[in-house]
C-alpha atoms as a PDB file:
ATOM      1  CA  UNK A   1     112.565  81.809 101.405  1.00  0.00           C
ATOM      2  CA  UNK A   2     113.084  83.884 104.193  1.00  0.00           C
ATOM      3  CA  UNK A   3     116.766  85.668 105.182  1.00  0.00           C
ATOM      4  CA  UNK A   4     117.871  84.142 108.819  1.00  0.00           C
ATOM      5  CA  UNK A   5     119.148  87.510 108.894  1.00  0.00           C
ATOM      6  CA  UNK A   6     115.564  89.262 108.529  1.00  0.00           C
ATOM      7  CA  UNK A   7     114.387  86.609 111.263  1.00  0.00           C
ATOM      8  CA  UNK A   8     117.245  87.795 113.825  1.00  0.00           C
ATOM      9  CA  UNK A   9     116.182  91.461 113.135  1.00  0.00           C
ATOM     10  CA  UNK A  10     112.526  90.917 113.799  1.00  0.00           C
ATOM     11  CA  UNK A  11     113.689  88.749 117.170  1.00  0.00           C
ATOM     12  CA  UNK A  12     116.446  91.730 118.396  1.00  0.00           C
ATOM     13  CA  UNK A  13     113.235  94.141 117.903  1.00  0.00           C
ATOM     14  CA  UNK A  14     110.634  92.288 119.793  1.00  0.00           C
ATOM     15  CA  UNK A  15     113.036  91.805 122.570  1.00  0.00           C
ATOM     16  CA  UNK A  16     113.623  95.604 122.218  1.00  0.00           C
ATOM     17  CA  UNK A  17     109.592  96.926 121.975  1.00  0.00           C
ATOM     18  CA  UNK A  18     107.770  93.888 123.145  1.00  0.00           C
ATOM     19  CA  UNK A  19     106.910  93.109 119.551  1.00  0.00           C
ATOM     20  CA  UNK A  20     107.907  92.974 116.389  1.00  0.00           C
ATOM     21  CA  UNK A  21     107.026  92.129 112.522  1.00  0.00           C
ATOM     22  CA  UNK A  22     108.629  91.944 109.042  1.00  0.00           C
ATOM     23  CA  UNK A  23     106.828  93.756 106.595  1.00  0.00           C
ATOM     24  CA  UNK A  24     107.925  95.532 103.321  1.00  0.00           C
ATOM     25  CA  UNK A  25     106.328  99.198 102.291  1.00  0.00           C
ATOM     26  CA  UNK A  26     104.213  99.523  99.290  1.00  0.00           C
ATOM     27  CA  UNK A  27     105.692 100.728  96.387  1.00  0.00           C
ATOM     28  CA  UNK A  28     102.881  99.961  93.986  1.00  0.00           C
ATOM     29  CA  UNK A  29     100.160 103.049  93.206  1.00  0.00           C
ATOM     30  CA  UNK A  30      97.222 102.272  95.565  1.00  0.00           C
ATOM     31  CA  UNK A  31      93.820 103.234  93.618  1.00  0.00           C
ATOM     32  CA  UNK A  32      90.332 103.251  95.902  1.00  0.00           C
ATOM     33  CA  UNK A  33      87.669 102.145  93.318  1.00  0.00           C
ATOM     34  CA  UNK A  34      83.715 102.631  92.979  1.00  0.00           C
ATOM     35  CA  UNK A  35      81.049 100.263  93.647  1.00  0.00           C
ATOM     36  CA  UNK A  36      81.389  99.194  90.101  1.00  0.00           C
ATOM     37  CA  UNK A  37      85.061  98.708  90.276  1.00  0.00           C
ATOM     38  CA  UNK A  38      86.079 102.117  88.061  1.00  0.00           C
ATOM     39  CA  UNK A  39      88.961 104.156  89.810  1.00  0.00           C
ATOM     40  CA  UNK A  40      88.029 106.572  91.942  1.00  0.00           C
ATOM     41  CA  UNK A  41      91.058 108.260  93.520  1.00  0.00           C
ATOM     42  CA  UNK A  42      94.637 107.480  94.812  1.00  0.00           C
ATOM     43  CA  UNK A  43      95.746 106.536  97.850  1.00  0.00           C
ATOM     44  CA  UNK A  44      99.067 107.890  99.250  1.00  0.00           C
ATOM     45  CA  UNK A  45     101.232 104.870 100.296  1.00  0.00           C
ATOM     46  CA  UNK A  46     103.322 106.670 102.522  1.00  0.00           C
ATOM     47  CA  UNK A  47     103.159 104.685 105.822  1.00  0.00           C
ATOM     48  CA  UNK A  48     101.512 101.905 104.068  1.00  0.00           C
ATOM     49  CA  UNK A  49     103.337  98.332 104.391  1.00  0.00           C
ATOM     50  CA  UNK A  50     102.475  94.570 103.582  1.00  0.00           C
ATOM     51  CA  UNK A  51     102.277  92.696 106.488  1.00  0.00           C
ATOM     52  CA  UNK A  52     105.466  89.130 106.769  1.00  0.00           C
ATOM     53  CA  UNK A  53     106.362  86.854 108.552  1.00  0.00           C
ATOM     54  CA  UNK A  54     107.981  86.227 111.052  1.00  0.00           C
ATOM     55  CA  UNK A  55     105.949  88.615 113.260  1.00  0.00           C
ATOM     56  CA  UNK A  56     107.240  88.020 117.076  1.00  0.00           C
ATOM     57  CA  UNK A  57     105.479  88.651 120.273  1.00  0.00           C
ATOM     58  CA  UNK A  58     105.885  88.662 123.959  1.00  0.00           C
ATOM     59  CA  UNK A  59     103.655  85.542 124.902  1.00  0.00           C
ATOM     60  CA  UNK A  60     101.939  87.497 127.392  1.00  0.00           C
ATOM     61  CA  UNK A  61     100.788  90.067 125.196  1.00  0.00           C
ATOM     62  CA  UNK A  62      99.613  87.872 122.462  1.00  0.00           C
ATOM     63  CA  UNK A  63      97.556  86.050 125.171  1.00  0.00           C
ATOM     64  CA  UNK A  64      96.210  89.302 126.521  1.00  0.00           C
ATOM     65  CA  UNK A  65      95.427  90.254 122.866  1.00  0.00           C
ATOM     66  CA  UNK A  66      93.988  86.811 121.841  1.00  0.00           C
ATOM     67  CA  UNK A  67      91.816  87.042 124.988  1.00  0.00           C
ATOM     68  CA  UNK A  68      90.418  90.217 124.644  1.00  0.00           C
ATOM     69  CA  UNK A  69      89.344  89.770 120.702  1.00  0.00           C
ATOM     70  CA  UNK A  70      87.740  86.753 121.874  1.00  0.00           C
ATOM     71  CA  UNK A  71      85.820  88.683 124.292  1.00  0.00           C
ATOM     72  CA  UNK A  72      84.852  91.036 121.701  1.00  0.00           C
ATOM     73  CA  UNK A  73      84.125  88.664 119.125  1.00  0.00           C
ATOM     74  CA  UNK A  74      86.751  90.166 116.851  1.00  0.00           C
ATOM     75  CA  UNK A  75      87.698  89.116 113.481  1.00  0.00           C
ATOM     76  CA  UNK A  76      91.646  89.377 113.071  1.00  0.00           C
ATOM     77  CA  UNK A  77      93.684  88.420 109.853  1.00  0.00           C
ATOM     78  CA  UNK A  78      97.281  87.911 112.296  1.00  0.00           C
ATOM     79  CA  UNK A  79      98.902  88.363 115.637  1.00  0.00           C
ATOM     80  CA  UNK A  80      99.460  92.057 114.693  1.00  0.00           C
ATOM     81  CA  UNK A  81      95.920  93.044 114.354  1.00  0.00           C
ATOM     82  CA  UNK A  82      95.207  91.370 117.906  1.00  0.00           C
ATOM     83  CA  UNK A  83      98.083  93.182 119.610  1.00  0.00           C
ATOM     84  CA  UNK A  84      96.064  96.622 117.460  1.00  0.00           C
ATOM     85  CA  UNK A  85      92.858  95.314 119.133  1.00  0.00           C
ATOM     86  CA  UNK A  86      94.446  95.932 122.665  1.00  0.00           C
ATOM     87  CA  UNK A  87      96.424  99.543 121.233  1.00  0.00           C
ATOM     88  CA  UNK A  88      99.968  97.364 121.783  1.00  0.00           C
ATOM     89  CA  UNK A  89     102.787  99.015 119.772  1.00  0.00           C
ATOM     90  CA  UNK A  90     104.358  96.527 117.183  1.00  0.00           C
ATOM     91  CA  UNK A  91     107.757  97.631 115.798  1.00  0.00           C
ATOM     92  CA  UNK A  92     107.662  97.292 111.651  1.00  0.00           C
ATOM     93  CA  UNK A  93     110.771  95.882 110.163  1.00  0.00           C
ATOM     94  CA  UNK A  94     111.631  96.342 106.603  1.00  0.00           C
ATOM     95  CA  UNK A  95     112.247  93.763 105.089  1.00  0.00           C
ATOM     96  CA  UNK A  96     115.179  93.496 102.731  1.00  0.00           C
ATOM     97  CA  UNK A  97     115.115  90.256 101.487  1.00  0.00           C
ATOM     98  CA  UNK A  98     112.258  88.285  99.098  1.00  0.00           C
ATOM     99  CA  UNK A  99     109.799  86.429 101.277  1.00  0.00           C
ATOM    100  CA  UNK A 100     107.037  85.292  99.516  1.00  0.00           C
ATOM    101  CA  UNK A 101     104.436  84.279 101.229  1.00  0.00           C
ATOM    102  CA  UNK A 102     102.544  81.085  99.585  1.00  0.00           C
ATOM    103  CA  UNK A 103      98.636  81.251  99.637  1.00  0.00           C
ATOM    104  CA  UNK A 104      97.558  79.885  96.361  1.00  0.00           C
ATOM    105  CA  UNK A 105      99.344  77.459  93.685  1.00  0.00           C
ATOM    106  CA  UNK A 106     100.621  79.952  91.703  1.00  0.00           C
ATOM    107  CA  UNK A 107     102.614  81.463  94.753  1.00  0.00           C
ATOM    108  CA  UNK A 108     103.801  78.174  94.689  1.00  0.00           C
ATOM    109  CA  UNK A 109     104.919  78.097  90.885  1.00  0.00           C
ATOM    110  CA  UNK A 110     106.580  81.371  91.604  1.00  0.00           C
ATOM    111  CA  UNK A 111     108.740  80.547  94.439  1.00  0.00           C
ATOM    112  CA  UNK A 112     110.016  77.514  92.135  1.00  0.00           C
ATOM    113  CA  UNK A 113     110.824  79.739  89.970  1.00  0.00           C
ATOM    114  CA  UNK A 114     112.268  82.175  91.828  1.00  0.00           C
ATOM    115  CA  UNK A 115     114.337  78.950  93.905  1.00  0.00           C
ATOM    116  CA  UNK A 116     115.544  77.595  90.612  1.00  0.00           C
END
């Protein structure tokens, strides 16, 4: 479901900073709860985005990156947190088109939906 056009952005910034991701800001009220789940205080969501894809990478820093959380037997949930791991910038792109990302069936159901 991705825009080509959001793809050619992310591509024209990596070649510009070395690396590069989609990612859209929150817009939703961030709460921080207790231990037994009661709300506990805001968070401010300025400077707070959801990570996309495409995320694109000079292939030497992502095998720098890749190396060195392997050394230090670091967990990592995508290429940007390795490039973090080694303190390498990555540009954020906004994102201005839908692009669900599809983890579980009902993302699924929903980009049906959203397709039809």
């Amino acid at each position: 479901m991705i825009s080509p056009a959001d793809i050619d952005r992310c591509v024209t910034a990596a070649g510009e900073y070395g690396a590069a991701a989609l990612a859209r800001r929150v817009t939703e009220t961030m709460k921080r709860s207790d231990s037994a789940d009661f709300s506990a205080a805001a968070i401010s969501r300025e400077n707070l985005w959801f990570m996309e894809t495409p995320q694109v990478f000079r292939i030497s820093q992502l095998r720098e990156a890749y190396s060195a959380v392997a050394g230090r037997n670091l967990t990592v949930t995508d290429e940007v947190s390795a490039l973090e791991a080694i303190h390498a910038p990555v540009k954020l792109i906004e994102s201005l088109h839908p692009n669900l990302k599809i983890t579980t069936p009902a993302d699924l159901a929903l980009a049906e939906a959203i397709l039809r």
